[in-house]
PDB file of N, CA and C in Angstrom:
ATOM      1  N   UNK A   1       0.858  -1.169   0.000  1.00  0.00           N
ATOM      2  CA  UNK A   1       0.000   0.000   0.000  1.00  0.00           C
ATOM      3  C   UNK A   1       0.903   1.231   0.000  1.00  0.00           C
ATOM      4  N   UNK A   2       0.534   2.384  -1.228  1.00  0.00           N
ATOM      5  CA  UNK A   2       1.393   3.331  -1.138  1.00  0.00           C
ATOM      6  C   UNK A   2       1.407   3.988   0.486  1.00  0.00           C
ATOM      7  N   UNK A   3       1.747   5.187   0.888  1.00  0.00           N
ATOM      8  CA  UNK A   3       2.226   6.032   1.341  1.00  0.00           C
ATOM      9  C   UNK A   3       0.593   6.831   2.072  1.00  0.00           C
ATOM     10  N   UNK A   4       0.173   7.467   0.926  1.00  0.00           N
ATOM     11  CA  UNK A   4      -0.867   8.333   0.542  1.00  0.00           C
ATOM     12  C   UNK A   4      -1.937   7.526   0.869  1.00  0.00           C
ATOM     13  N   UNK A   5      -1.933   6.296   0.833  1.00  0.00           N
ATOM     14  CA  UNK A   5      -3.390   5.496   0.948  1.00  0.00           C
ATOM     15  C   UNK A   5      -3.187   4.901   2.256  1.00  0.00           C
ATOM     16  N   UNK A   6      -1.760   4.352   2.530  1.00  0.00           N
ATOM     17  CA  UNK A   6      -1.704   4.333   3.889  1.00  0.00           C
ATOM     18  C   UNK A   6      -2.568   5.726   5.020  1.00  0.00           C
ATOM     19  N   UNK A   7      -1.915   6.865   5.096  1.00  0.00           N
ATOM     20  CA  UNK A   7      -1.870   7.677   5.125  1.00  0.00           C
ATOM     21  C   UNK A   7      -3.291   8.326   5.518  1.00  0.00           C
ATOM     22  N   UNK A   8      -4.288   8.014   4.258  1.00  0.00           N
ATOM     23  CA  UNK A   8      -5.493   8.277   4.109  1.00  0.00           C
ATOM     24  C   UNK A   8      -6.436   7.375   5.316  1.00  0.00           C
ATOM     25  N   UNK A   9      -6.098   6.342   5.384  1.00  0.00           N
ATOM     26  CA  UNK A   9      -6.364   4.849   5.685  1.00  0.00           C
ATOM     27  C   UNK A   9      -6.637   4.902   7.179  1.00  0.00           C
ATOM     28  N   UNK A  10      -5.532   5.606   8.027  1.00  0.00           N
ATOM     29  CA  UNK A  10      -5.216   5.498   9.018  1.00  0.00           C
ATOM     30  C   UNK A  10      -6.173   6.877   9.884  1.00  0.00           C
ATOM     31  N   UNK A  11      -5.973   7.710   8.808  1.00  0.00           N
ATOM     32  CA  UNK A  11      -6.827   8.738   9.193  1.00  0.00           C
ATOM     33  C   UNK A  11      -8.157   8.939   9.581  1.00  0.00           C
ATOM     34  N   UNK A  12      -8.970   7.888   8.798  1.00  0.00           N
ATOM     35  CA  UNK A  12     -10.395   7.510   8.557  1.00  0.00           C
ATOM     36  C   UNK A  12     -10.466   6.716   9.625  1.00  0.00           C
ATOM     37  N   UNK A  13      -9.288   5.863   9.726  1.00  0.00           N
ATOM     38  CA  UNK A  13      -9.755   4.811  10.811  1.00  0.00           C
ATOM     39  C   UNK A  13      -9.662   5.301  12.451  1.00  0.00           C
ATOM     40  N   UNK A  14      -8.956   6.454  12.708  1.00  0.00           N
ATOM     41  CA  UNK A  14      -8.847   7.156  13.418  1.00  0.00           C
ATOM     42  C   UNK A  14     -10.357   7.749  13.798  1.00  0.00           C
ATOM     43  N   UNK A  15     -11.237   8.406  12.757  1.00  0.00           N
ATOM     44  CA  UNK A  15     -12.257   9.241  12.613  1.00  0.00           C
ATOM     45  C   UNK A  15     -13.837   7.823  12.696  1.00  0.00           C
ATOM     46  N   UNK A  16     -13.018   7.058  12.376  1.00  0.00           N
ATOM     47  CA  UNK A  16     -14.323   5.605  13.048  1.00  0.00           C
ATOM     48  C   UNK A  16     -14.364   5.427  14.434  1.00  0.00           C
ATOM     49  N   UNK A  17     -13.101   5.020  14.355  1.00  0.00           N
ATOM     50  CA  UNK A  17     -13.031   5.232  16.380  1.00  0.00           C
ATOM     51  C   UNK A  17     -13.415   5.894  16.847  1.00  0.00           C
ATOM     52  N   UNK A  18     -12.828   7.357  16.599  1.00  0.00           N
ATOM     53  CA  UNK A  18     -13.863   8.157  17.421  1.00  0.00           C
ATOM     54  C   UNK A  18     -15.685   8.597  17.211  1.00  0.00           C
ATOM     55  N   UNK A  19     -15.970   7.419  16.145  1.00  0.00           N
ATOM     56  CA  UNK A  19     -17.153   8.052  15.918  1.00  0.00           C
ATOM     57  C   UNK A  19     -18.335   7.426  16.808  1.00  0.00           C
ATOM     58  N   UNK A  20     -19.122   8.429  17.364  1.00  0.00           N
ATOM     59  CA  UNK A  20     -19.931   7.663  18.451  1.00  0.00           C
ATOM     60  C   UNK A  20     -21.013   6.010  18.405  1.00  0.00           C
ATOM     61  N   UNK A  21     -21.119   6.684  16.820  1.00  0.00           N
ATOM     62  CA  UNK A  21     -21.862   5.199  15.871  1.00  0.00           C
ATOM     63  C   UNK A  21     -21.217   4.017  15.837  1.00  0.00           C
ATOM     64  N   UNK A  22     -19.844   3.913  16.090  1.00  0.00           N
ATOM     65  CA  UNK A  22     -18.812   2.906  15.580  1.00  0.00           C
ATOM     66  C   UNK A  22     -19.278   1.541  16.611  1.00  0.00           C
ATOM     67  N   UNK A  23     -19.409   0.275  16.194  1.00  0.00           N
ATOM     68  CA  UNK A  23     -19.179  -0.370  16.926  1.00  0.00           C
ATOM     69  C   UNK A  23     -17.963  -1.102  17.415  1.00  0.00           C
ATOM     70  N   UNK A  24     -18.384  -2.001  18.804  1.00  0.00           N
ATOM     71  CA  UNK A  24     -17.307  -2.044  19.253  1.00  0.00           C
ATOM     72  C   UNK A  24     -16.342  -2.639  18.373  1.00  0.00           C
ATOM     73  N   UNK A  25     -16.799  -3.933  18.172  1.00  0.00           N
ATOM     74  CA  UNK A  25     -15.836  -5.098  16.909  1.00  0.00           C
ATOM     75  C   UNK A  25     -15.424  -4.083  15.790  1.00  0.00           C
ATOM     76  N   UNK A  26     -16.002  -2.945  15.168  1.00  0.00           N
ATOM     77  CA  UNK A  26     -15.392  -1.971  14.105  1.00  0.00           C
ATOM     78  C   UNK A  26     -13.841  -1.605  15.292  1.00  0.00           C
ATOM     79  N   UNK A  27     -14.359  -1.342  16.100  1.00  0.00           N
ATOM     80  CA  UNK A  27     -12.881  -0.230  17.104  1.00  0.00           C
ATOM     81  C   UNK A  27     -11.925  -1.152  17.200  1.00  0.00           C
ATOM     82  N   UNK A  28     -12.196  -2.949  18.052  1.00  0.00           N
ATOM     83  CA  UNK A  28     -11.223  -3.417  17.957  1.00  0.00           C
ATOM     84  C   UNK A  28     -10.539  -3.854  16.876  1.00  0.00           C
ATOM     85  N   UNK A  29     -11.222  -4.111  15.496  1.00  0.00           N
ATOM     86  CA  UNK A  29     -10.779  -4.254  14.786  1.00  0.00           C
ATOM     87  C   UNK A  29      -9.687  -3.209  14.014  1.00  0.00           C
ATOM     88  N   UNK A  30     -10.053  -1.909  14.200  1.00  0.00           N
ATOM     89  CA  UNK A  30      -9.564  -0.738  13.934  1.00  0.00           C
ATOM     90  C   UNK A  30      -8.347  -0.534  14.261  1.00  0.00           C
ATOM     91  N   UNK A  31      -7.863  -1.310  15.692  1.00  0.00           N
ATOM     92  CA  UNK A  31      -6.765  -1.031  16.799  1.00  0.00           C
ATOM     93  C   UNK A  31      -6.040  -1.914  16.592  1.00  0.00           C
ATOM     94  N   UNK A  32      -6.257  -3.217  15.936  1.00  0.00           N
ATOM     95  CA  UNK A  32      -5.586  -4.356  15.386  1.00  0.00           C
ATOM     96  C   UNK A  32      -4.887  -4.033  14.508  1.00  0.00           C
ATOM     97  N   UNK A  33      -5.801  -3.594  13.633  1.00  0.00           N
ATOM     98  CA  UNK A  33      -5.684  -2.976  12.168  1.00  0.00           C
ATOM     99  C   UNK A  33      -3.752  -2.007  12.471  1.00  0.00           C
ATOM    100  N   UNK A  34      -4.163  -0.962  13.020  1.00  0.00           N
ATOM    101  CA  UNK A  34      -3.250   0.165  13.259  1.00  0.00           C
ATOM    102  C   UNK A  34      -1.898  -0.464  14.165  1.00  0.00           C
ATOM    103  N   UNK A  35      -2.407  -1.335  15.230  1.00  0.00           N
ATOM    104  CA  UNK A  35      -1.608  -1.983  15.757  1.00  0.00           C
ATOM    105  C   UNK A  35      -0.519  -3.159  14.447  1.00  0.00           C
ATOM    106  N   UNK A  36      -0.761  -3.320  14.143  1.00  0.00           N
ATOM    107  CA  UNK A  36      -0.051  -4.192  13.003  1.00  0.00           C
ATOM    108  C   UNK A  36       0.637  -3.370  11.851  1.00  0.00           C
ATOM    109  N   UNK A  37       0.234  -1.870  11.311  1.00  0.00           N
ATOM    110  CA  UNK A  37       0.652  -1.623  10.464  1.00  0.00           C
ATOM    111  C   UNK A  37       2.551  -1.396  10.964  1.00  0.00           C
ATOM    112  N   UNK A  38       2.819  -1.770   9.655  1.00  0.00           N
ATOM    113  CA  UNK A  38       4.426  -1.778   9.697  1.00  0.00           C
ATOM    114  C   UNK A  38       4.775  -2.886  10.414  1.00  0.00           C
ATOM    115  N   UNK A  39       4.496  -3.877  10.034  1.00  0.00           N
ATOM    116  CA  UNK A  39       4.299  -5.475  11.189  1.00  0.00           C
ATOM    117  C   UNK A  39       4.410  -6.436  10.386  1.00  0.00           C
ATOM    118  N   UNK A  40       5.117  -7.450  10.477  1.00  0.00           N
ATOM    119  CA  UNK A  40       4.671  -8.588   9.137  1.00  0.00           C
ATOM    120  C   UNK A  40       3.105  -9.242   9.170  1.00  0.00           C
ATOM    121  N   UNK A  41       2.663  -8.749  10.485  1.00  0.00           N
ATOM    122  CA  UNK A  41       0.998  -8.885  10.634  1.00  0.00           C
ATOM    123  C   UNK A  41      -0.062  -7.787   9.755  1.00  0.00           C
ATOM    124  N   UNK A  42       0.646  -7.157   9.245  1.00  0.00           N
ATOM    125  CA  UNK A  42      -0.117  -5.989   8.133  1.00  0.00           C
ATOM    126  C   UNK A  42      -1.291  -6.231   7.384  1.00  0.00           C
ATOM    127  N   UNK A  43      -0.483  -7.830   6.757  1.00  0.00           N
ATOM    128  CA  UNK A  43      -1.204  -8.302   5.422  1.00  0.00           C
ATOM    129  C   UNK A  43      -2.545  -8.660   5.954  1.00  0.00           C
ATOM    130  N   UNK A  44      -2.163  -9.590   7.018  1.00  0.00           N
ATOM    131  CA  UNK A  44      -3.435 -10.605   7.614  1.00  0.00           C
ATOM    132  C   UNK A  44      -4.515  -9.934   8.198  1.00  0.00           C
ATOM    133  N   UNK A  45      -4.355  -8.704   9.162  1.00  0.00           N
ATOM    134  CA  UNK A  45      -4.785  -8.022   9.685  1.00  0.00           C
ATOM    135  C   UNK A  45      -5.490  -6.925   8.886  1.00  0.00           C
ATOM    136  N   UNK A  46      -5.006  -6.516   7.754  1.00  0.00           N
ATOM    137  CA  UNK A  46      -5.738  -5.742   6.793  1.00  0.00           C
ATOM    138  C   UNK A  46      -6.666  -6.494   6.196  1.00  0.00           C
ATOM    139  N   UNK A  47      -6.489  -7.681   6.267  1.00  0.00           N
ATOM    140  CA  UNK A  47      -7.830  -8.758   5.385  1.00  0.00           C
ATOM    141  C   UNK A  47      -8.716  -8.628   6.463  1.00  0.00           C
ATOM    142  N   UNK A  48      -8.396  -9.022   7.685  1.00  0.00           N
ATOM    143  CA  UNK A  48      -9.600  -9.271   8.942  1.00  0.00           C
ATOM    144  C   UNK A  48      -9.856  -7.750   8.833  1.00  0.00           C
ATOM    145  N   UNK A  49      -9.602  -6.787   9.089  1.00  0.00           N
ATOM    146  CA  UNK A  49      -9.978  -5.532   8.930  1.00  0.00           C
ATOM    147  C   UNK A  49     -11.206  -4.945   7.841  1.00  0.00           C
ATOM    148  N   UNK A  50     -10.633  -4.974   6.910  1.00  0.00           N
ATOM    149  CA  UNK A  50     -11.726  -4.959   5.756  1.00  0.00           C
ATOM    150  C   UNK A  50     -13.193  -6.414   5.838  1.00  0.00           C
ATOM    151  N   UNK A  51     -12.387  -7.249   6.032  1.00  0.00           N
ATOM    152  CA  UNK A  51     -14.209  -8.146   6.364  1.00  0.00           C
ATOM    153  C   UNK A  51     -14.736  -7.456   7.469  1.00  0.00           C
ATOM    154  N   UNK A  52     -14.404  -6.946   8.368  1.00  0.00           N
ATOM    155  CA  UNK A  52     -14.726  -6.205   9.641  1.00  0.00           C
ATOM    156  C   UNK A  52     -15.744  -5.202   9.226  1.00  0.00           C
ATOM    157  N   UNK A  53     -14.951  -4.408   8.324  1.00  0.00           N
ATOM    158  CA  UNK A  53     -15.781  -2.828   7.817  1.00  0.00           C
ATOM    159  C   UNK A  53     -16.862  -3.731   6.596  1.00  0.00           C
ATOM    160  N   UNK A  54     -16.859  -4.585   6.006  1.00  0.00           N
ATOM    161  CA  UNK A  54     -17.617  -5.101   5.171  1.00  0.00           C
ATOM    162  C   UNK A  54     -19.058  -5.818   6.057  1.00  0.00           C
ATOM    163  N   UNK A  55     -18.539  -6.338   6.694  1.00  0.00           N
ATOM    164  CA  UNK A  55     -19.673  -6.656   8.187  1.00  0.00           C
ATOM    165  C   UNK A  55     -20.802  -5.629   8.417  1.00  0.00           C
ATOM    166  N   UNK A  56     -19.666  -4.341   8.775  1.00  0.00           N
ATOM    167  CA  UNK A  56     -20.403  -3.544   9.203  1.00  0.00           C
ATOM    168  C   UNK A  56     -21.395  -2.617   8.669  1.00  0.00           C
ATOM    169  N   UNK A  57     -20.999  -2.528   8.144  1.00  0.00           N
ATOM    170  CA  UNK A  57     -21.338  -1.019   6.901  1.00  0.00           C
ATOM    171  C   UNK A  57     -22.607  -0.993   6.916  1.00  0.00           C
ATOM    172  N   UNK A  58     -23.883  -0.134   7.250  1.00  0.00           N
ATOM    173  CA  UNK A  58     -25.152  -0.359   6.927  1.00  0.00           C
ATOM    174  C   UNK A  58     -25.883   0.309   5.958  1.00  0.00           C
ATOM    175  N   UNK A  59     -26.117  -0.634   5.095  1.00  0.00           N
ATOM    176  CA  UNK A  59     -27.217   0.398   3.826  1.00  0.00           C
ATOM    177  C   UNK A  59     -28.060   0.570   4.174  1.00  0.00           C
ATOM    178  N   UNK A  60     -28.410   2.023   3.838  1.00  0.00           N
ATOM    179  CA  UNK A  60     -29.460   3.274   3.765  1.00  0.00           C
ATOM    180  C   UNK A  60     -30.763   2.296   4.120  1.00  0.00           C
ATOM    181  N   UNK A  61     -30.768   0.946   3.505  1.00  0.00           N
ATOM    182  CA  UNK A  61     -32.213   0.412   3.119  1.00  0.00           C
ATOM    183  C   UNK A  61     -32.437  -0.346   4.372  1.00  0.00           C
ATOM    184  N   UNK A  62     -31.264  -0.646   5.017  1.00  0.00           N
ATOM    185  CA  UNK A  62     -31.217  -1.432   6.489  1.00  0.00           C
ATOM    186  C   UNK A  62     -31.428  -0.482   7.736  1.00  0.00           C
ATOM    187  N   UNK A  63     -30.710   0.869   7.508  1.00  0.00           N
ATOM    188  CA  UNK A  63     -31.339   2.064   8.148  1.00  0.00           C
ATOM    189  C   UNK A  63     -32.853   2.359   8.249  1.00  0.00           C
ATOM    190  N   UNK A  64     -33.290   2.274   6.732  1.00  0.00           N
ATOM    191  CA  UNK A  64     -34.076   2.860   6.781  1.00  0.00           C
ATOM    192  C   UNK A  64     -34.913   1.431   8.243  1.00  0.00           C
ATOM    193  N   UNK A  65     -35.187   0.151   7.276  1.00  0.00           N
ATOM    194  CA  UNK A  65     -36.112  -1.150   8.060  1.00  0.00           C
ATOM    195  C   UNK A  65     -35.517  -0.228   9.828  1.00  0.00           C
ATOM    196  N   UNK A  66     -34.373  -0.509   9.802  1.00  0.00           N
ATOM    197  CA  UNK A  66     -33.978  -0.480  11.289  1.00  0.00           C
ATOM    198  C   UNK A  66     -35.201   0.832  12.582  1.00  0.00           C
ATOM    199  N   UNK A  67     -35.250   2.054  11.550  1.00  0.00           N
ATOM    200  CA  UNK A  67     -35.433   3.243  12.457  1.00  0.00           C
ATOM    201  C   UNK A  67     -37.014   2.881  12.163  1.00  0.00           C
ATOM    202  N   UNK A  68     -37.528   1.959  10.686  1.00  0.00           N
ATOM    203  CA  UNK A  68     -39.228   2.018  11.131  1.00  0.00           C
ATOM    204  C   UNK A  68     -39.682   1.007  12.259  1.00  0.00           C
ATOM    205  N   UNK A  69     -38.846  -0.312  12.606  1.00  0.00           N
ATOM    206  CA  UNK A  69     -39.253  -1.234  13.418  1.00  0.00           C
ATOM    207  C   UNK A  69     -39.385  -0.619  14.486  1.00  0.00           C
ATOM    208  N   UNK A  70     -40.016  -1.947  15.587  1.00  0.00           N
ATOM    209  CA  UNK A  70     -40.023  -1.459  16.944  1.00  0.00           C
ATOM    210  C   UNK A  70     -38.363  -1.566  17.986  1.00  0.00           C
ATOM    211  N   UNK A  71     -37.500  -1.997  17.174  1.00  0.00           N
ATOM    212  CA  UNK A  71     -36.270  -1.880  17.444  1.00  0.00           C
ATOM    213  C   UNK A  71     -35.815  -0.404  17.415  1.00  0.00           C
ATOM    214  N   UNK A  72     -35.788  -0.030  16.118  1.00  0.00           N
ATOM    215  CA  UNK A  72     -35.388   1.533  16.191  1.00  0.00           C
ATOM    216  C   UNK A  72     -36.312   2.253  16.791  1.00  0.00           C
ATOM    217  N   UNK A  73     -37.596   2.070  17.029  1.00  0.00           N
ATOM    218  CA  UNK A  73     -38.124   3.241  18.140  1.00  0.00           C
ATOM    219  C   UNK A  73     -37.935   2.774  19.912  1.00  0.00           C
ATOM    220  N   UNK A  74     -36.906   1.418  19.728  1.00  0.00           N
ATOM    221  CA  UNK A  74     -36.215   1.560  21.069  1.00  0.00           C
ATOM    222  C   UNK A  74     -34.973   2.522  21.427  1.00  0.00           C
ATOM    223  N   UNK A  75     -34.330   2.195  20.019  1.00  0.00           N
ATOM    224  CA  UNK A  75     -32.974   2.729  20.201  1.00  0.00           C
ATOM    225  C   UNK A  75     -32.953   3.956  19.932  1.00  0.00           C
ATOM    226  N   UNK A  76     -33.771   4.636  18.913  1.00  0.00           N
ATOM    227  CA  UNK A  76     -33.367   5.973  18.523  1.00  0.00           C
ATOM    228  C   UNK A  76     -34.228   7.018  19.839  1.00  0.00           C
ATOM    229  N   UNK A  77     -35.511   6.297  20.204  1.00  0.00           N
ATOM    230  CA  UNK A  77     -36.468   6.438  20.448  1.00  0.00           C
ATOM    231  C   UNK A  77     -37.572   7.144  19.763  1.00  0.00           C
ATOM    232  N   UNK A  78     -39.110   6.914  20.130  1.00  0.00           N
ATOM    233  CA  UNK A  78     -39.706   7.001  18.844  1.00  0.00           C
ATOM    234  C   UNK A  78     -40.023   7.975  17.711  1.00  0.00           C
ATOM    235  N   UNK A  79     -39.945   9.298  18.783  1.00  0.00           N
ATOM    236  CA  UNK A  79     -40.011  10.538  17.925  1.00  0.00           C
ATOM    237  C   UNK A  79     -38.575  10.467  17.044  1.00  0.00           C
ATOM    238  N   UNK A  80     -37.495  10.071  17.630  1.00  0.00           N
ATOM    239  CA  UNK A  80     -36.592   9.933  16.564  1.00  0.00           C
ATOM    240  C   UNK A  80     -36.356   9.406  15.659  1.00  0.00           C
ATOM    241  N   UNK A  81     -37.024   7.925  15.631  1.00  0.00           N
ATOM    242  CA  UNK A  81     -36.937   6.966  14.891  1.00  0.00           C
ATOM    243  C   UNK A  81     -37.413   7.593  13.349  1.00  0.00           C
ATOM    244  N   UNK A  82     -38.624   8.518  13.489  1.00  0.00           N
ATOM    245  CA  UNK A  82     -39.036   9.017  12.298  1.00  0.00           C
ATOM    246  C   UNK A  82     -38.350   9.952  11.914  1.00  0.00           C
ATOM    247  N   UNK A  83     -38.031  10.765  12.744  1.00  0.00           N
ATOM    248  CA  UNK A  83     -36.616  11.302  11.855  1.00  0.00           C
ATOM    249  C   UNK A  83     -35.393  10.712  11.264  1.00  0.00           C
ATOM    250  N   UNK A  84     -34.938   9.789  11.779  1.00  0.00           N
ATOM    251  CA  UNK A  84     -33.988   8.877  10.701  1.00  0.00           C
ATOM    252  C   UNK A  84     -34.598   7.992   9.920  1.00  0.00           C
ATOM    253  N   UNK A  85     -35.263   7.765   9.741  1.00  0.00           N
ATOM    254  CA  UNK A  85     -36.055   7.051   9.064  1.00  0.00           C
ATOM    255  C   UNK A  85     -36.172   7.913   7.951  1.00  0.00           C
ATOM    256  N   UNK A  86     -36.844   8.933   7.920  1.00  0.00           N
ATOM    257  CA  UNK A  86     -36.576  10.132   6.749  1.00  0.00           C
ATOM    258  C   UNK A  86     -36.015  10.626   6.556  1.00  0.00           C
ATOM    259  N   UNK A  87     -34.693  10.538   7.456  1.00  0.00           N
ATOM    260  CA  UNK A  87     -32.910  11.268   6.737  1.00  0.00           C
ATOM    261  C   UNK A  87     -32.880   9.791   5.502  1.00  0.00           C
ATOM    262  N   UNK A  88     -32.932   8.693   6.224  1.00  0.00           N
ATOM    263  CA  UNK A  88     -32.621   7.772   5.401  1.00  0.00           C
ATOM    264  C   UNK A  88     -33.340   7.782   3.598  1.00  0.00           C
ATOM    265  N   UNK A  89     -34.443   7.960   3.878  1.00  0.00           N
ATOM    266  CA  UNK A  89     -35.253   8.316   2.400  1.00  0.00           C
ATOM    267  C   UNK A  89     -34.456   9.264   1.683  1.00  0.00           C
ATOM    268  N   UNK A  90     -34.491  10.449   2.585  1.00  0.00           N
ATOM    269  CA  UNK A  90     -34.052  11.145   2.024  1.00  0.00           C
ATOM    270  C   UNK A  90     -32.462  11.188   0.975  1.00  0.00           C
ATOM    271  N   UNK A  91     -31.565  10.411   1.638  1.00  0.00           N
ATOM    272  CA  UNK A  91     -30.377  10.305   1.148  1.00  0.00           C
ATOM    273  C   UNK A  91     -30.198   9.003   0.627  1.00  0.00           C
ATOM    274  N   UNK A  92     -31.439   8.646   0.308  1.00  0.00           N
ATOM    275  CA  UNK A  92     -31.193   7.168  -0.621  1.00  0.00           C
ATOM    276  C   UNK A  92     -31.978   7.709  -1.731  1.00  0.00           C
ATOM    277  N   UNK A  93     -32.583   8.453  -1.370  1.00  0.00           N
ATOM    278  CA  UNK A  93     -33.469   9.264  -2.955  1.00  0.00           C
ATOM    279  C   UNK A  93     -32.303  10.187  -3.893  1.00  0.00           C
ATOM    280  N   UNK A  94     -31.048  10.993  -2.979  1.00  0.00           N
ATOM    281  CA  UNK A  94     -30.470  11.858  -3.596  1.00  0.00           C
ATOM    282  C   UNK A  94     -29.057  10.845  -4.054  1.00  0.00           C
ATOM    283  N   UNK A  95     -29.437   9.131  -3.961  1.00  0.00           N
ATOM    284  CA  UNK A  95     -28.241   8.103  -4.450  1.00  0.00           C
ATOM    285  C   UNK A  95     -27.294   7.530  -3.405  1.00  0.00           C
ATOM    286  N   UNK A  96     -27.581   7.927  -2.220  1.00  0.00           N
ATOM    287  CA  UNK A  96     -26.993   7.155  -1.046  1.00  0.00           C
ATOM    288  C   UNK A  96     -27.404   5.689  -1.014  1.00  0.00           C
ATOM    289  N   UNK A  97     -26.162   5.012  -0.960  1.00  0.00           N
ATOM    290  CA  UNK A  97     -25.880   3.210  -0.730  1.00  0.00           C
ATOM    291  C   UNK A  97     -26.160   2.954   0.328  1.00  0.00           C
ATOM    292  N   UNK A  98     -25.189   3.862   1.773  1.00  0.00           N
ATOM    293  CA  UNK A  98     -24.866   3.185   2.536  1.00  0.00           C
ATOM    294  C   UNK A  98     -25.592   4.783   3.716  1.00  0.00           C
ATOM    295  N   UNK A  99     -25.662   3.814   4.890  1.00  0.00           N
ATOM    296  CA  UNK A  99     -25.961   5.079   5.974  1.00  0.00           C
ATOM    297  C   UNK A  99     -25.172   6.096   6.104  1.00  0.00           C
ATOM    298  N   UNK A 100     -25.745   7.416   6.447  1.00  0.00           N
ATOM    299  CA  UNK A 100     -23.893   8.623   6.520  1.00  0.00           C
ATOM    300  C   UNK A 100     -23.483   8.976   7.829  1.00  0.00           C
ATOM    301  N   UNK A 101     -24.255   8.102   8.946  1.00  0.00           N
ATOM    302  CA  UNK A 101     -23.607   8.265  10.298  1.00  0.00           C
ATOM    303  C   UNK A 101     -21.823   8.082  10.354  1.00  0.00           C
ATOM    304  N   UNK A 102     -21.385   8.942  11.206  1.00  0.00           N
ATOM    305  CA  UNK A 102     -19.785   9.512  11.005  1.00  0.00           C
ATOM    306  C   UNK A 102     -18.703   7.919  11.040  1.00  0.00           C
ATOM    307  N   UNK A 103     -19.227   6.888  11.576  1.00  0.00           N
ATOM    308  CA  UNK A 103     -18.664   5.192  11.275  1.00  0.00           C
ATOM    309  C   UNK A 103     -19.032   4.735  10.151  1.00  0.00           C
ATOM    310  N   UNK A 104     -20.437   5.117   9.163  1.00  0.00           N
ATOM    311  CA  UNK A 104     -20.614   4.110   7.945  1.00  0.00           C
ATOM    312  C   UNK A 104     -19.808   5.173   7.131  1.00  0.00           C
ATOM    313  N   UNK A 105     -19.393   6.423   7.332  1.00  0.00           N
ATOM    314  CA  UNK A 105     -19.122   7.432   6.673  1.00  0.00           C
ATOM    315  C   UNK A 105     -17.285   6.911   6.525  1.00  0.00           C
ATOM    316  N   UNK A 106     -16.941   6.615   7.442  1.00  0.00           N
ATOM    317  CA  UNK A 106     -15.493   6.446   7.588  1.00  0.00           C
ATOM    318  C   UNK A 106     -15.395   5.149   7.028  1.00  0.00           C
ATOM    319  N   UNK A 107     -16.220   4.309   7.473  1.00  0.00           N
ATOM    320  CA  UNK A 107     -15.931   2.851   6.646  1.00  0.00           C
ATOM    321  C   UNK A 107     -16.200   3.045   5.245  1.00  0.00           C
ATOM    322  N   UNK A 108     -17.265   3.488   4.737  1.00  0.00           N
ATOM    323  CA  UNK A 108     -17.110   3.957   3.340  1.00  0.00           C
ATOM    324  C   UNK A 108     -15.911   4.087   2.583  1.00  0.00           C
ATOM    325  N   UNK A 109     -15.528   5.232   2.957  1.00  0.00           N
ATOM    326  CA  UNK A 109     -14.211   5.555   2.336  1.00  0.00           C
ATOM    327  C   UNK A 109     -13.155   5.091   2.711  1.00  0.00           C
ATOM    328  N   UNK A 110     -12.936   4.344   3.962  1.00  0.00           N
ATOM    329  CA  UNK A 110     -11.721   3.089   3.836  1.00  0.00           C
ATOM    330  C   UNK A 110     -12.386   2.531   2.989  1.00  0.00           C
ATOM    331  N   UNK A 111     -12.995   1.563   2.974  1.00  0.00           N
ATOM    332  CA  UNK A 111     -13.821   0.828   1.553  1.00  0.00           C
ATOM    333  C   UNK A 111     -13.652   1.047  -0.036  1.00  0.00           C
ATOM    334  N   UNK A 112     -13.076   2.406   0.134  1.00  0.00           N
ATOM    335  CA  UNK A 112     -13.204   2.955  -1.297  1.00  0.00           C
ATOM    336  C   UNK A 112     -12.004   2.597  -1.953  1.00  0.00           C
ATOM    337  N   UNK A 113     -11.308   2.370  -0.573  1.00  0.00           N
ATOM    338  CA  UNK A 113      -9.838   2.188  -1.320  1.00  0.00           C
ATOM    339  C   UNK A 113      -8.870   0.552  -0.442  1.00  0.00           C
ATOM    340  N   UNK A 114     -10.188  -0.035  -1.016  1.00  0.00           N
ATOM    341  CA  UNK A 114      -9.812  -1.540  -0.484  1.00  0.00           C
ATOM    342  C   UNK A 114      -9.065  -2.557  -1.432  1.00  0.00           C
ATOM    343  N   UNK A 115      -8.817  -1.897  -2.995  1.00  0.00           N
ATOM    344  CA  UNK A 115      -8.092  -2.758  -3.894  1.00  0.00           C
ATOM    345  C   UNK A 115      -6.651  -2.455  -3.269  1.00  0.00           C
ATOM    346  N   UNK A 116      -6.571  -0.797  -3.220  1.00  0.00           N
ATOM    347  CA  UNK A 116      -5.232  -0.123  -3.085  1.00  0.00           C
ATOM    348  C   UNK A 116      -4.284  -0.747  -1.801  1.00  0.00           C
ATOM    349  N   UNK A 117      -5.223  -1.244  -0.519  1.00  0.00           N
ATOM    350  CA  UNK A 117      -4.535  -1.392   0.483  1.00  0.00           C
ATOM    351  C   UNK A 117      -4.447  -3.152   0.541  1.00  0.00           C
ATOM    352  N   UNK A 118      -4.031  -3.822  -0.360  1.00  0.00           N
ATOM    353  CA  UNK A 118      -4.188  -5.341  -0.067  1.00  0.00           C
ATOM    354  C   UNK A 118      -3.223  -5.157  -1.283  1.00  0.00           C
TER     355      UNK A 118
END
């Protein structure tokens, strides 16, 4: 992996961790991930890494199911639930794949550049 994509890579994964959305298995995986770079554990650990963020990642359309069930009007709670529920429409109408909470946002774009880093 160049330099620049390293670089990029580490940054994002930095910005998952701290993102309040992130789950836990995304973080430890994240810390593995970073923990290994420059490691002869790089290679292996960048594979478990990326199935990690591939795990995770939630599309817009799983958002959306998630915030109409009675699950998401546990978690978001219910007046909220309809508000994400219609961020979600909303940004799957203007071509959104994946959810844009600040963890699917960061896994995204590690994602984007998952040929470059293997």
């Amino acid at each position: 992996m160049t330099k620049d994509v390293l670089d990029f890579v580490v940054e994002k994964t930095h910005e998952l961790m701290g993102a309040p959305t992130c789950s836990q298995e995304a973080r430890d995986a994240a810390q593995s991930w970073l923990d290994a770079v420059g490691t002869a554990d790089e290679a292996e650990e960048t594979k478990k890494y990326i199935t990690e963020l591939e795990e995770d990642i939630v599309t817009v359309d799983a958002l959306i199911a998630l915030a109409e069930s009675e699950m998401g009007a546990k978690i978001f709670g219910a007046d909220h639930a309809k508000v994400v529920a219609a961020h979600g429409k909303e940004i799957k109408d203007a071509g959104a794949v994946y959810c844009d909470c600040p963890a699917c946002a960061a896994v995204e774009a590690i994602l984007e550049k998952k040929a470059e880093m293997q």
